[in-house]
PDB file of N, CA and C in Angstrom:
ATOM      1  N   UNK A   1     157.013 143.217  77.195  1.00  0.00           N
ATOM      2  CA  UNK A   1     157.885 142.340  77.950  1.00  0.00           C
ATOM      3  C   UNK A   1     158.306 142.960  79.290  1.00  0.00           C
ATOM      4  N   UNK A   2     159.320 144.510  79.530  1.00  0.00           N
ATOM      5  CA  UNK A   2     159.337 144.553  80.873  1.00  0.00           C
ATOM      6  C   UNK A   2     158.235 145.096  81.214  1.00  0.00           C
ATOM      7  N   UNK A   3     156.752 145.160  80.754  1.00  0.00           N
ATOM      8  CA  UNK A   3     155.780 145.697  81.314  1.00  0.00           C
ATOM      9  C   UNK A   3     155.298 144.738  81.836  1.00  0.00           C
ATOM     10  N   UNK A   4     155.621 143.814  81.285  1.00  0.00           N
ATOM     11  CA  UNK A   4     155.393 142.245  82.215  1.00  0.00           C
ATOM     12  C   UNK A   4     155.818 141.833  83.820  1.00  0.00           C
ATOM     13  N   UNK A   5     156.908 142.545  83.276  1.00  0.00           N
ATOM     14  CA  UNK A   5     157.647 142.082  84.603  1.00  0.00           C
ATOM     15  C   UNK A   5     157.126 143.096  85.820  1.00  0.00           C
ATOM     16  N   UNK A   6     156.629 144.231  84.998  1.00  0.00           N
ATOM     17  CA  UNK A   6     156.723 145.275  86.248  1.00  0.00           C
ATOM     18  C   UNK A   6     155.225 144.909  87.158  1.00  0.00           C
ATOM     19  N   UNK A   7     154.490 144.404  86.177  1.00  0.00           N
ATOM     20  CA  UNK A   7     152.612 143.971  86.642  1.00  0.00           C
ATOM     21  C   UNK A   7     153.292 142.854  87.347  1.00  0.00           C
ATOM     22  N   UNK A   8     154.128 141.907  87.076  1.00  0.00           N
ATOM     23  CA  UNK A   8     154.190 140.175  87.827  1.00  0.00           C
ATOM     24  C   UNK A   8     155.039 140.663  89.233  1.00  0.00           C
ATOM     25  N   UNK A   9     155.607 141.999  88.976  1.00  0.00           N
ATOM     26  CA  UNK A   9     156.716 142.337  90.276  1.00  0.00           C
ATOM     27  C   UNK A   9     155.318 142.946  91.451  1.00  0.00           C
ATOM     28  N   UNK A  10     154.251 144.290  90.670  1.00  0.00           N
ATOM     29  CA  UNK A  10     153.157 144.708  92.038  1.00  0.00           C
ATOM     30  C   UNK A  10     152.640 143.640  91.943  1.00  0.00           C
ATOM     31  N   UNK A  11     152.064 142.662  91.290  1.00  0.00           N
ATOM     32  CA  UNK A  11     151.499 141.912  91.803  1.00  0.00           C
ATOM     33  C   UNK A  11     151.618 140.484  93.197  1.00  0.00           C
ATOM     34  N   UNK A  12     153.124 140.374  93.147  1.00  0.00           N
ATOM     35  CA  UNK A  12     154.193 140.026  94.277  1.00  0.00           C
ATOM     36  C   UNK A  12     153.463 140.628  95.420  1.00  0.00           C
ATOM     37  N   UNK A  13     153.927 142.172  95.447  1.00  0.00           N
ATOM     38  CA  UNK A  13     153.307 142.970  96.772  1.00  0.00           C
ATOM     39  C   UNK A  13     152.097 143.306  97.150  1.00  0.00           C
ATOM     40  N   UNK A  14     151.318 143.659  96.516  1.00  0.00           N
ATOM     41  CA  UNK A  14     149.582 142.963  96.249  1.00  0.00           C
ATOM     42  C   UNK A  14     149.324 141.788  96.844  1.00  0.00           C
ATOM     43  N   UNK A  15     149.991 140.869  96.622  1.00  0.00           N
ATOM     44  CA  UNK A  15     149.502 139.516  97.294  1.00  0.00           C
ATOM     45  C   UNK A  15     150.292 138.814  98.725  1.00  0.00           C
ATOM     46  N   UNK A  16     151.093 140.037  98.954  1.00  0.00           N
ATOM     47  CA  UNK A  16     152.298 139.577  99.833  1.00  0.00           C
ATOM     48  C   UNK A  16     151.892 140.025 101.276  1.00  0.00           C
ATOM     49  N   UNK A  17     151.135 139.492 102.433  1.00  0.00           N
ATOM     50  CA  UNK A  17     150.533 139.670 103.377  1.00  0.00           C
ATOM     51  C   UNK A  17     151.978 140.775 104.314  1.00  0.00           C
ATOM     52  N   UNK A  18     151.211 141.390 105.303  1.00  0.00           N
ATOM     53  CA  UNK A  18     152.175 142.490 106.103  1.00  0.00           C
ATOM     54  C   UNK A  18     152.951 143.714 105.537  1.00  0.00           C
ATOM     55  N   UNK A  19     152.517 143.980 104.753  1.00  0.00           N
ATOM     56  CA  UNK A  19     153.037 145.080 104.139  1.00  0.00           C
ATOM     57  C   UNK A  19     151.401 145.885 104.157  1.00  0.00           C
ATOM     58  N   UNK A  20     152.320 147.226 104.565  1.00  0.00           N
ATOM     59  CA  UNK A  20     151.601 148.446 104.956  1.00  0.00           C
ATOM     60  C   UNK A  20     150.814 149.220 103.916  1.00  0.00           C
ATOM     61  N   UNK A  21     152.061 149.266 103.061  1.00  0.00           N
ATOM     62  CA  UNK A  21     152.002 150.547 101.978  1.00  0.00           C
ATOM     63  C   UNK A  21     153.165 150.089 101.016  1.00  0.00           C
ATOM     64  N   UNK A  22     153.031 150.666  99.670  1.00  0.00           N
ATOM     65  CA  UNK A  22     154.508 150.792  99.011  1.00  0.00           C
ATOM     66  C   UNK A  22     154.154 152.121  97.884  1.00  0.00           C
ATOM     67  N   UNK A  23     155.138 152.546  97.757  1.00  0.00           N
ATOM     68  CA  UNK A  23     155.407 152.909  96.077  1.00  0.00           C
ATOM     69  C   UNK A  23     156.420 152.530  95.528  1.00  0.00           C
ATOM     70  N   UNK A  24     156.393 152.626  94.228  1.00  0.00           N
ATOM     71  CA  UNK A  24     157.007 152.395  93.195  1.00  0.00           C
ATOM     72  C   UNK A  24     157.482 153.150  92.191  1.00  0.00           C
ATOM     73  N   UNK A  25     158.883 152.883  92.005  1.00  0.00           N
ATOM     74  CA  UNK A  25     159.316 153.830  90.242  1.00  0.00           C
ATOM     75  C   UNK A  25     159.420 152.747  89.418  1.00  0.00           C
ATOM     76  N   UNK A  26     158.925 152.847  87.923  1.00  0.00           N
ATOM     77  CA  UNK A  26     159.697 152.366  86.700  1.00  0.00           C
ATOM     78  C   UNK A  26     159.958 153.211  85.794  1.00  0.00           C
ATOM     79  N   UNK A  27     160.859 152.602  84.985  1.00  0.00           N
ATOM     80  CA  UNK A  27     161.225 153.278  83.980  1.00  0.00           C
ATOM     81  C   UNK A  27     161.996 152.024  82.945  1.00  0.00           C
ATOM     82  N   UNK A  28     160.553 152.372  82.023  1.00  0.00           N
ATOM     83  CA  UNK A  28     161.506 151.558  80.777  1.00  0.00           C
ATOM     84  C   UNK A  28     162.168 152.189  79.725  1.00  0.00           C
ATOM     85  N   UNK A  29     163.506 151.538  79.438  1.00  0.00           N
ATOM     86  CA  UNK A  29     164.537 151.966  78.454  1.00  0.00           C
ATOM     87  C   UNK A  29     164.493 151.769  76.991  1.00  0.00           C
ATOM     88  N   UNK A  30     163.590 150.513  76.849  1.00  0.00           N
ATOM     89  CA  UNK A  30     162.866 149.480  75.563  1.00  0.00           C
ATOM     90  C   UNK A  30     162.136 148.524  75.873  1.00  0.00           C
ATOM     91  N   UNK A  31     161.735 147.961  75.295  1.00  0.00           N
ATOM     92  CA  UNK A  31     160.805 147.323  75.112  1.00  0.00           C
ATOM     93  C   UNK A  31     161.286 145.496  76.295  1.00  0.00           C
ATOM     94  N   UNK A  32     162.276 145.556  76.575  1.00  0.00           N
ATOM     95  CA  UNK A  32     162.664 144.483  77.004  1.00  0.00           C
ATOM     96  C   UNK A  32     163.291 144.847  78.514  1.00  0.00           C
ATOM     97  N   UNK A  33     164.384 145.854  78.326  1.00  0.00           N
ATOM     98  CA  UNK A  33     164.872 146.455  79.476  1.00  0.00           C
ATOM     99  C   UNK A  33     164.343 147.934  80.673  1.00  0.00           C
ATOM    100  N   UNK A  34     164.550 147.552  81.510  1.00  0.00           N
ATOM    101  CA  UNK A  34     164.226 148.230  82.338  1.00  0.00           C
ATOM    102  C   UNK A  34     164.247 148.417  83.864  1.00  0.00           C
ATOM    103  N   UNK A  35     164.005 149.305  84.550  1.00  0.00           N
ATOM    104  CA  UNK A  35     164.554 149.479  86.459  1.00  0.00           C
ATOM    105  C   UNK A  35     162.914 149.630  86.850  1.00  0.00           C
ATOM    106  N   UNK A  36     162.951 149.365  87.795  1.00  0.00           N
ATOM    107  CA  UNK A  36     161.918 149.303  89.196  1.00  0.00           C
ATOM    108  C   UNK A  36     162.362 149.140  90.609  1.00  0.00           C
ATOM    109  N   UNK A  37     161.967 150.689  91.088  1.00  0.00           N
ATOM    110  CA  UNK A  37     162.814 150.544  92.366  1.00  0.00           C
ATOM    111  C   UNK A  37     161.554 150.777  93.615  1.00  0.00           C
ATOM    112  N   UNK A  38     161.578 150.765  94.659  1.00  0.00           N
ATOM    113  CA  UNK A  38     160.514 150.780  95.109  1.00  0.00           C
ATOM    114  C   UNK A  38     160.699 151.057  97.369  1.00  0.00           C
ATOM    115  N   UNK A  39     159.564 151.156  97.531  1.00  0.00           N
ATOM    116  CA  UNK A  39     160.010 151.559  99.260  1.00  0.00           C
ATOM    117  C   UNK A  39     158.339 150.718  99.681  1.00  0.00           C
ATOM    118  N   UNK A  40     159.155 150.158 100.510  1.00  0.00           N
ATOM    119  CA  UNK A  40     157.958 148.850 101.059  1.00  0.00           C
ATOM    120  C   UNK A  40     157.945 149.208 102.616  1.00  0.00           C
ATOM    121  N   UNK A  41     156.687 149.732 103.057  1.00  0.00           N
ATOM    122  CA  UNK A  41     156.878 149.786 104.699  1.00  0.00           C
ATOM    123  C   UNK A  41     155.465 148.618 105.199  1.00  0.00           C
ATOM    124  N   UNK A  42     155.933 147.719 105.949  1.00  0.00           N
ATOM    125  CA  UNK A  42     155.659 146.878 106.585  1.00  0.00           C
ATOM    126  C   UNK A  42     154.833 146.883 107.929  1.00  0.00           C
ATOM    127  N   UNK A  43     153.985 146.251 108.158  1.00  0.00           N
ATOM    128  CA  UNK A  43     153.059 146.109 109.393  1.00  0.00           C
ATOM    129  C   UNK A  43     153.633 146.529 110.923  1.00  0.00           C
ATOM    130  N   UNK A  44     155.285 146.488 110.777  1.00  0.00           N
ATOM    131  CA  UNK A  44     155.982 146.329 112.238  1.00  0.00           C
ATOM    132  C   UNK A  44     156.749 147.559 111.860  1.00  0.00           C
ATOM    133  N   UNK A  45     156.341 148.690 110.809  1.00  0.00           N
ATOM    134  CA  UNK A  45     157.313 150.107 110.341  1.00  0.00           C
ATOM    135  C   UNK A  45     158.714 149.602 110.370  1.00  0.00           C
ATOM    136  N   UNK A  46     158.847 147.951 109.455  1.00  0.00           N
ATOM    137  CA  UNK A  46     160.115 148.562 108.885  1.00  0.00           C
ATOM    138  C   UNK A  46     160.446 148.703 107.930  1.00  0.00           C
ATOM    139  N   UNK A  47     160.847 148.618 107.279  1.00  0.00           N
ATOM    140  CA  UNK A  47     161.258 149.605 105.677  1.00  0.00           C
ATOM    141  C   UNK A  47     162.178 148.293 104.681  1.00  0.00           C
ATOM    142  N   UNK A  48     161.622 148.313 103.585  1.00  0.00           N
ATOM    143  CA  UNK A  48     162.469 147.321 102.223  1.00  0.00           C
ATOM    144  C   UNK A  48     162.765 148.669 101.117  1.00  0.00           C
ATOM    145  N   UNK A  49     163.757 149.040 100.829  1.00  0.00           N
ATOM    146  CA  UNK A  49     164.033 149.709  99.530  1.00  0.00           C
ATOM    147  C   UNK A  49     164.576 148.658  99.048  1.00  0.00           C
ATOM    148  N   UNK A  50     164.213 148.631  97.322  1.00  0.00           N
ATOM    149  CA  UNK A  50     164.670 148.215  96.470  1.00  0.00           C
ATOM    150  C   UNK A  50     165.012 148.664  94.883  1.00  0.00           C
ATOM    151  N   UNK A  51     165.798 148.112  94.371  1.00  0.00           N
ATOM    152  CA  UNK A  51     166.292 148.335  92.814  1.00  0.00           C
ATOM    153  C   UNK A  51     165.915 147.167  92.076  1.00  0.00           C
ATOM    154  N   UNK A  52     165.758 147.025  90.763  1.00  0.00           N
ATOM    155  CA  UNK A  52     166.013 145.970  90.179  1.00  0.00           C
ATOM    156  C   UNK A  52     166.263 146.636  88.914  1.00  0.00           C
ATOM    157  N   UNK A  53     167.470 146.488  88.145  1.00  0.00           N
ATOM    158  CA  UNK A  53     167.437 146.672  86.805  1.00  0.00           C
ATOM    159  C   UNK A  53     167.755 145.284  85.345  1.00  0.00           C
ATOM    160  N   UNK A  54     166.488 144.941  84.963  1.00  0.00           N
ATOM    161  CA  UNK A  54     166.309 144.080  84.454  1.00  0.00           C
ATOM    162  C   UNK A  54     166.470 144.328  82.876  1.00  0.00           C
ATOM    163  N   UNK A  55     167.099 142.803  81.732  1.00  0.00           N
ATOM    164  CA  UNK A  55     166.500 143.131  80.751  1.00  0.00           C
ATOM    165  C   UNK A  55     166.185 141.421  80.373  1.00  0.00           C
ATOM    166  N   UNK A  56     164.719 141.483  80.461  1.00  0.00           N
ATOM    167  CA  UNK A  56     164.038 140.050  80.084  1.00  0.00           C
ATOM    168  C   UNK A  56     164.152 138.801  79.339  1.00  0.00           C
ATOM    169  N   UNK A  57     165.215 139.228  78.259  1.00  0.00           N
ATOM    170  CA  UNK A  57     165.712 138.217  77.608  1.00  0.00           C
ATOM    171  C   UNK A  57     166.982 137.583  78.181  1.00  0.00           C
ATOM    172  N   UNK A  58     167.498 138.057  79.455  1.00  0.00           N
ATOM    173  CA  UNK A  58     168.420 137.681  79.903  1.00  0.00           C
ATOM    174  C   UNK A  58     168.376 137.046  81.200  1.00  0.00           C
ATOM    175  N   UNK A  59     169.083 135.839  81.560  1.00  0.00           N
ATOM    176  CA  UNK A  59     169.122 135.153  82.974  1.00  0.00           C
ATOM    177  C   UNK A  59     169.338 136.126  83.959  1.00  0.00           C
ATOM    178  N   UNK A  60     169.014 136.472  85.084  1.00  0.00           N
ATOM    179  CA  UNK A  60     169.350 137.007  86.608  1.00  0.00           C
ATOM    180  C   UNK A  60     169.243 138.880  85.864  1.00  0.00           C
ATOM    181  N   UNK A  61     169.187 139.282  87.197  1.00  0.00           N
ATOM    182  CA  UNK A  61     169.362 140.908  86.982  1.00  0.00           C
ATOM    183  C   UNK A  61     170.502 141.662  86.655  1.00  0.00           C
ATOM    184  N   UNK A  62     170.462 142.368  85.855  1.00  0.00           N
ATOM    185  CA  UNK A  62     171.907 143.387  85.888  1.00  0.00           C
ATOM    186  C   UNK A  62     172.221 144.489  86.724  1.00  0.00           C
ATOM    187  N   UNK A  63     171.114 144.429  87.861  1.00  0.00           N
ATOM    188  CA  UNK A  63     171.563 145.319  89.106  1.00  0.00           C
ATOM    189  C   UNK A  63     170.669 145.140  89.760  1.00  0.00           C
ATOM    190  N   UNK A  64     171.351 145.043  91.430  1.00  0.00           N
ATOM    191  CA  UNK A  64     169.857 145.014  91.943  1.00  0.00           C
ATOM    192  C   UNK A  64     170.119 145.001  93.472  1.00  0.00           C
ATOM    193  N   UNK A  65     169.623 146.098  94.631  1.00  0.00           N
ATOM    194  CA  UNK A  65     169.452 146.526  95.361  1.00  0.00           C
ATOM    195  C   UNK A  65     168.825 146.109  96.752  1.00  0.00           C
ATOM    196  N   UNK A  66     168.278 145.615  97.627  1.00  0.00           N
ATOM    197  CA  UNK A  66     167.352 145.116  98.218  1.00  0.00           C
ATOM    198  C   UNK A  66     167.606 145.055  99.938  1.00  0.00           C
ATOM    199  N   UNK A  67     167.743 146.625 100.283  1.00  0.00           N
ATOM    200  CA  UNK A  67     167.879 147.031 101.539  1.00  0.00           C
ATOM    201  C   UNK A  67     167.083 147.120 102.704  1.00  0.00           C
ATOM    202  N   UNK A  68     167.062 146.332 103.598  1.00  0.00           N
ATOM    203  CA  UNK A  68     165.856 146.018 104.859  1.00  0.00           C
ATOM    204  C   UNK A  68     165.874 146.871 106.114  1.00  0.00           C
ATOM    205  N   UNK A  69     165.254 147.912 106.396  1.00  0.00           N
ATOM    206  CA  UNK A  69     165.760 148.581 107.872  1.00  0.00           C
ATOM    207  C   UNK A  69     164.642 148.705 108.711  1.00  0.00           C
ATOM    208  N   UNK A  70     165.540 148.689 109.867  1.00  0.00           N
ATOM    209  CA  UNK A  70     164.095 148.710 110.966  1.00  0.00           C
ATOM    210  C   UNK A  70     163.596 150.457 111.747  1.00  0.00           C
ATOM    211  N   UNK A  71     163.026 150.649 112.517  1.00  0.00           N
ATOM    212  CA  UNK A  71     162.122 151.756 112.238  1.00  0.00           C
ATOM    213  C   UNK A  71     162.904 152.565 112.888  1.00  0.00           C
ATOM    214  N   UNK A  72     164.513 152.484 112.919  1.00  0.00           N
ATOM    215  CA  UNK A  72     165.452 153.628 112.902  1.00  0.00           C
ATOM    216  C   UNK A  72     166.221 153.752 111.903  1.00  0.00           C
ATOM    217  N   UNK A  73     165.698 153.370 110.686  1.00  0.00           N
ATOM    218  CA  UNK A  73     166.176 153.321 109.537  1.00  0.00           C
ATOM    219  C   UNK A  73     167.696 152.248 109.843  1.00  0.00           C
ATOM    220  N   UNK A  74     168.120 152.022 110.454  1.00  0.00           N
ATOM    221  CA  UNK A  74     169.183 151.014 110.635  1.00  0.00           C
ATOM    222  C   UNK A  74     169.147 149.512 110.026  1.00  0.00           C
ATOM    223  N   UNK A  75     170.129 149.126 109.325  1.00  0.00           N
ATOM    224  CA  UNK A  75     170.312 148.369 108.429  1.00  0.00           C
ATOM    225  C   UNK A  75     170.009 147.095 109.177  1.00  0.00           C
ATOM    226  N   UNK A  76     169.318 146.100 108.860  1.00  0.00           N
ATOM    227  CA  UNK A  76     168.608 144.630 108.941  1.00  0.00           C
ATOM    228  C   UNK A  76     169.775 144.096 108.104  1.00  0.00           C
ATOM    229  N   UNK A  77     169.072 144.269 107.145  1.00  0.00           N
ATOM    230  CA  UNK A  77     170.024 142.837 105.794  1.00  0.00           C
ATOM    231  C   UNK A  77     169.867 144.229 105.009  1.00  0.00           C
ATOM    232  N   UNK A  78     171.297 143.364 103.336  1.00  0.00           N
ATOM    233  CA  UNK A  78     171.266 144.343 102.719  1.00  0.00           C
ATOM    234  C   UNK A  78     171.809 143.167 101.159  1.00  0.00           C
ATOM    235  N   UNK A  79     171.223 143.356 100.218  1.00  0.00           N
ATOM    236  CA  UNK A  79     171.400 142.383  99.502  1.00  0.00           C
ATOM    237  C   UNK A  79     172.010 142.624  97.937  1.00  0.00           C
ATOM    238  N   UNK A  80     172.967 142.536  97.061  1.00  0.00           N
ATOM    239  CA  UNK A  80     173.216 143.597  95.926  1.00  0.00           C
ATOM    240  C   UNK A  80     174.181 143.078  95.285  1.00  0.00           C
ATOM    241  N   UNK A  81     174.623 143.515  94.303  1.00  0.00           N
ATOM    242  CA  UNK A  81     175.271 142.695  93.233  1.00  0.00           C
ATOM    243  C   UNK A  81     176.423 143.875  92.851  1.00  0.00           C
ATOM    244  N   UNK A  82     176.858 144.792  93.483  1.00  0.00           N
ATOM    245  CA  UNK A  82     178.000 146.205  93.503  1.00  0.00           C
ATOM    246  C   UNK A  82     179.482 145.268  93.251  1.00  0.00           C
ATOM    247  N   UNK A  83     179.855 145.033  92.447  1.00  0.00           N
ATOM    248  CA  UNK A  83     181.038 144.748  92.069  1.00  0.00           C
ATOM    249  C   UNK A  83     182.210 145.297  93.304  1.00  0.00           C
ATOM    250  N   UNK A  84     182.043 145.206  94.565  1.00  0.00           N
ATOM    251  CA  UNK A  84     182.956 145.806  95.229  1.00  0.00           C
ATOM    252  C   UNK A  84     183.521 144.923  96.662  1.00  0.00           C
ATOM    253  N   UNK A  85     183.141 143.563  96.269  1.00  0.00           N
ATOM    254  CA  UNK A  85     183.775 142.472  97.381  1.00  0.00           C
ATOM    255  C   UNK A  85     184.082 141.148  96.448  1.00  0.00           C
ATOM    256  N   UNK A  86     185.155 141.160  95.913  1.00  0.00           N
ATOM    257  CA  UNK A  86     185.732 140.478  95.077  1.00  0.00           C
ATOM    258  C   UNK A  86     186.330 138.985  96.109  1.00  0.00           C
ATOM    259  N   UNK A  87     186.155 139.279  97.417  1.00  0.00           N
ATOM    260  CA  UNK A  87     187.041 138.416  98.511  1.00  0.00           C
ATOM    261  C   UNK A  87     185.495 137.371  98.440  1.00  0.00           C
ATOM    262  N   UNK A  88     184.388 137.435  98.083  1.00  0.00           N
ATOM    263  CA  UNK A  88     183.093 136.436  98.482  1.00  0.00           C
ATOM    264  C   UNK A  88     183.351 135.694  97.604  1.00  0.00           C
ATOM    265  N   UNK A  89     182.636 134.916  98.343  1.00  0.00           N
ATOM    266  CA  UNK A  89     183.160 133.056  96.937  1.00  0.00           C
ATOM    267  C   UNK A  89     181.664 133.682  95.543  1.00  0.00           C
ATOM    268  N   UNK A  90     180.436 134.432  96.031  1.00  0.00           N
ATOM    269  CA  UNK A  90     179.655 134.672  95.199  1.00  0.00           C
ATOM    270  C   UNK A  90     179.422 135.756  94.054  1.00  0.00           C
ATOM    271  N   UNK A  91     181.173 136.150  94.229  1.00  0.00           N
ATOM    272  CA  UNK A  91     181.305 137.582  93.704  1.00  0.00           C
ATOM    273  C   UNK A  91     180.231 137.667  92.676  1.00  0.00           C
ATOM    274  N   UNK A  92     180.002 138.497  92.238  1.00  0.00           N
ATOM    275  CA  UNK A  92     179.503 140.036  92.771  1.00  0.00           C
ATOM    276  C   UNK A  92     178.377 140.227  93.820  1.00  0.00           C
ATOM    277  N   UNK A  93     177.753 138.802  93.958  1.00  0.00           N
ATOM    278  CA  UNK A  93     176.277 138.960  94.449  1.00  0.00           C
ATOM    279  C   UNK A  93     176.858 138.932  96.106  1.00  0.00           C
ATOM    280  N   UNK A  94     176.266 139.361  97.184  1.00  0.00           N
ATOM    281  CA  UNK A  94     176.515 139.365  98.454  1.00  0.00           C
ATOM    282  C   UNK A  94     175.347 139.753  99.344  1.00  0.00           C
ATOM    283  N   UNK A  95     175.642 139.382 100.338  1.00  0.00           N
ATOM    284  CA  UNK A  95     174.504 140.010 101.564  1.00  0.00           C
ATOM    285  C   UNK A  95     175.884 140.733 102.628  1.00  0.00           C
ATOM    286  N   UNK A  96     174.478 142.067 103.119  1.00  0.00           N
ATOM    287  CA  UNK A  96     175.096 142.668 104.274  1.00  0.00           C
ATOM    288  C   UNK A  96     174.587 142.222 105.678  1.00  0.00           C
ATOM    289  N   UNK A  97     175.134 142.136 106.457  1.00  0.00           N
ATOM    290  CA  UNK A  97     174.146 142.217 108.002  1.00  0.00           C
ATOM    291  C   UNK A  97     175.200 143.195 108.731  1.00  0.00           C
ATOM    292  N   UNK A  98     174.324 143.506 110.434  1.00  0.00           N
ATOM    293  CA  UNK A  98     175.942 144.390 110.773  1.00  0.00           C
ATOM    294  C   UNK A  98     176.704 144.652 110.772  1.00  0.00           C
ATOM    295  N   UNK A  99     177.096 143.224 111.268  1.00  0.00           N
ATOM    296  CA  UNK A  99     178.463 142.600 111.495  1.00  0.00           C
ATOM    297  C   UNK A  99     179.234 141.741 110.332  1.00  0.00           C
ATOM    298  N   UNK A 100     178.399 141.332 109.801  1.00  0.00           N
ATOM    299  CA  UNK A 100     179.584 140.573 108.094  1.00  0.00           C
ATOM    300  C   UNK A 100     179.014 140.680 107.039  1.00  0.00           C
ATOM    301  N   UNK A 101     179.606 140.551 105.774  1.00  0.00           N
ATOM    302  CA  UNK A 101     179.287 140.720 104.406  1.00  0.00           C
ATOM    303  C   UNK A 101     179.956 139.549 104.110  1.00  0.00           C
ATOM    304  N   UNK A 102     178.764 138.246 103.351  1.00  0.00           N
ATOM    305  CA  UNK A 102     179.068 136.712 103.421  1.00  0.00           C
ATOM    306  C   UNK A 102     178.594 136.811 101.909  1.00  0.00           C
ATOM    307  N   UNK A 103     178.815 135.641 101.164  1.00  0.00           N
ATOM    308  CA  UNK A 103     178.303 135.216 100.651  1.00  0.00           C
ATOM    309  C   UNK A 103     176.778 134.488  99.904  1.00  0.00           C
ATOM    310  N   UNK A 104     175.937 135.217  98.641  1.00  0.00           N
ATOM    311  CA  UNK A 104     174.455 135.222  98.661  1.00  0.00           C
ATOM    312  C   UNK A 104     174.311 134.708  96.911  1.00  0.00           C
ATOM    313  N   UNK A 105     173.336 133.901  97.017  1.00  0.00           N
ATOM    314  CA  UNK A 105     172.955 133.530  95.151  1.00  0.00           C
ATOM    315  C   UNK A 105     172.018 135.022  94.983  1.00  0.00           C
ATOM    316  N   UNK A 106     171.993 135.208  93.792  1.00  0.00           N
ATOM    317  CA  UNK A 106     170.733 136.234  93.484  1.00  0.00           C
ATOM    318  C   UNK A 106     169.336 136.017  94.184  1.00  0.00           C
ATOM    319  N   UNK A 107     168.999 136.766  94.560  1.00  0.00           N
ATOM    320  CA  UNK A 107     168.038 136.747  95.653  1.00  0.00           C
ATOM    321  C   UNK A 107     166.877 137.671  94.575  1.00  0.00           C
ATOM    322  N   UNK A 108     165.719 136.915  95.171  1.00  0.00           N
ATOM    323  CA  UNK A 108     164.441 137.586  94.130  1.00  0.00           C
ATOM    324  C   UNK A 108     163.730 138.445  95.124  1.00  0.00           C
ATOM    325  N   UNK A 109     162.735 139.489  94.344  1.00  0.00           N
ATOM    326  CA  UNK A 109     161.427 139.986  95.713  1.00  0.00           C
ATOM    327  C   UNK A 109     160.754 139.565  96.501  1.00  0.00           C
ATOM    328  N   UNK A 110     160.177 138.340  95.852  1.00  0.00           N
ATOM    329  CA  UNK A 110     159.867 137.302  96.657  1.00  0.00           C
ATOM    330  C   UNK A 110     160.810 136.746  97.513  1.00  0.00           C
ATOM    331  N   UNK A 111     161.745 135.975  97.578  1.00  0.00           N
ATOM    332  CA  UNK A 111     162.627 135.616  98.309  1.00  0.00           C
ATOM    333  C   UNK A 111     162.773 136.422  99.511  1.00  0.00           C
ATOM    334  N   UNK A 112     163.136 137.583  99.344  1.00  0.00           N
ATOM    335  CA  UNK A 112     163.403 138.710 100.100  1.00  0.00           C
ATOM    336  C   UNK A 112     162.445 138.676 100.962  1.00  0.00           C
ATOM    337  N   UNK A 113     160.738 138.742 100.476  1.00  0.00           N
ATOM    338  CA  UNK A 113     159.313 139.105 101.280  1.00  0.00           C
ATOM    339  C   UNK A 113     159.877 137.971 102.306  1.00  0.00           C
ATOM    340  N   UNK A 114     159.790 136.950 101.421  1.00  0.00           N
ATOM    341  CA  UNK A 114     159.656 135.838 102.263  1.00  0.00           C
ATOM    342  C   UNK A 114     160.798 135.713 104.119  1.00  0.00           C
ATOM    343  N   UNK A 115     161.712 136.090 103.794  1.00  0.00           N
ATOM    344  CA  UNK A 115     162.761 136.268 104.669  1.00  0.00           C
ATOM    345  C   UNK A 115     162.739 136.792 105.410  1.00  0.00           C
ATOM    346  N   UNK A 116     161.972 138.243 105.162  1.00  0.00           N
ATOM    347  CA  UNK A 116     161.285 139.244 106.099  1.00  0.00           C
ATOM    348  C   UNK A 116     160.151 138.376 106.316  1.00  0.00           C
ATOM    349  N   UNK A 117     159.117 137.637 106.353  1.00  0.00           N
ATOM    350  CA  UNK A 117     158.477 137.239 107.316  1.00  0.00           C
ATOM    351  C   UNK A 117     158.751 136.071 107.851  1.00  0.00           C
ATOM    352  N   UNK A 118     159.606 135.874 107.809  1.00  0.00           N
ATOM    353  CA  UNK A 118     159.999 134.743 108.943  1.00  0.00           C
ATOM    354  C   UNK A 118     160.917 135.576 110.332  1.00  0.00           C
ATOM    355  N   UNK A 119     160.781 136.484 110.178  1.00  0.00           N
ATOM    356  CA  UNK A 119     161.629 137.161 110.975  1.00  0.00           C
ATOM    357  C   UNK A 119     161.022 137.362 112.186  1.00  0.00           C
ATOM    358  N   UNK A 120     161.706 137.323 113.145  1.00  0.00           N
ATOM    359  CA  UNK A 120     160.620 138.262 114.480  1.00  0.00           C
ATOM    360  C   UNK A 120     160.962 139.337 114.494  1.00  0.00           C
ATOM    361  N   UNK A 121     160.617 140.543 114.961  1.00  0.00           N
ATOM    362  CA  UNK A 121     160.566 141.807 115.589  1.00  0.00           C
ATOM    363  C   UNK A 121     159.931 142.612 117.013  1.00  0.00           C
ATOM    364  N   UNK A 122     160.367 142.555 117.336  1.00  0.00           N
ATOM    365  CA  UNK A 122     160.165 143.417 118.646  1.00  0.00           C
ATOM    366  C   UNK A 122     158.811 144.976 118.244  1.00  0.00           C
TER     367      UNK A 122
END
């Protein structure tokens, strides 16, 4: 089961055009639960770290990470579920950008790819 998830997650980036390179960590806990975190560098050198700690029998993630920077490592978007902005109407889930920390539904890898390529870059 999360070996499932972890083949349906490279296979996401495998098929996900503009991306450079990645690696990947997993680590499963059982047979159901488990983390995959990973560093995605992109056609235009900029950088996706991510977390996900999943357990498959359950709706949405129980943690999860999904940091975008551009090729001064400086923060793009920043996407995460840190119990530490209780003021968002989406508590716990949120997005960062420079300037504000708003309100975000759980956001997937895909989702994420996708967002990054609609983007322009210099």
């Amino acid at each position: 089961m999360i070996e499932e998830y972890f083949l349906r997650t490279e296979k996401v980036l495998q098929d996900f055009p503009n991306i450079r390179s990645y690696a990947l960590n997993k680590k499963i806990y059982n047979n159901r639960q488990g983390s995959i975190s990973g560093r995605i560098v992109f056609d235009t050198s900029y950088l996706l770290e991510f977390t996900e700690v999943v357990d498959t029998e359950e709706t949405g993630k129980m943690k999860y990470r999904y940091h975008y920077m551009d090729t001064s490592q400086k923060l793009v978007f920043r996407y995460d579920n840190a119990p530490h902005h209780p003021q968002v109407k989406s508590f716990p889930h949120h997005k960062y950008t420079p300037r504000v920390t708003k309100s975000s539904e759980e956001p997937t890898l895909q989702g994420v790819l996708l967002e990054i390529s609609k983007r322009r870059h210099k």
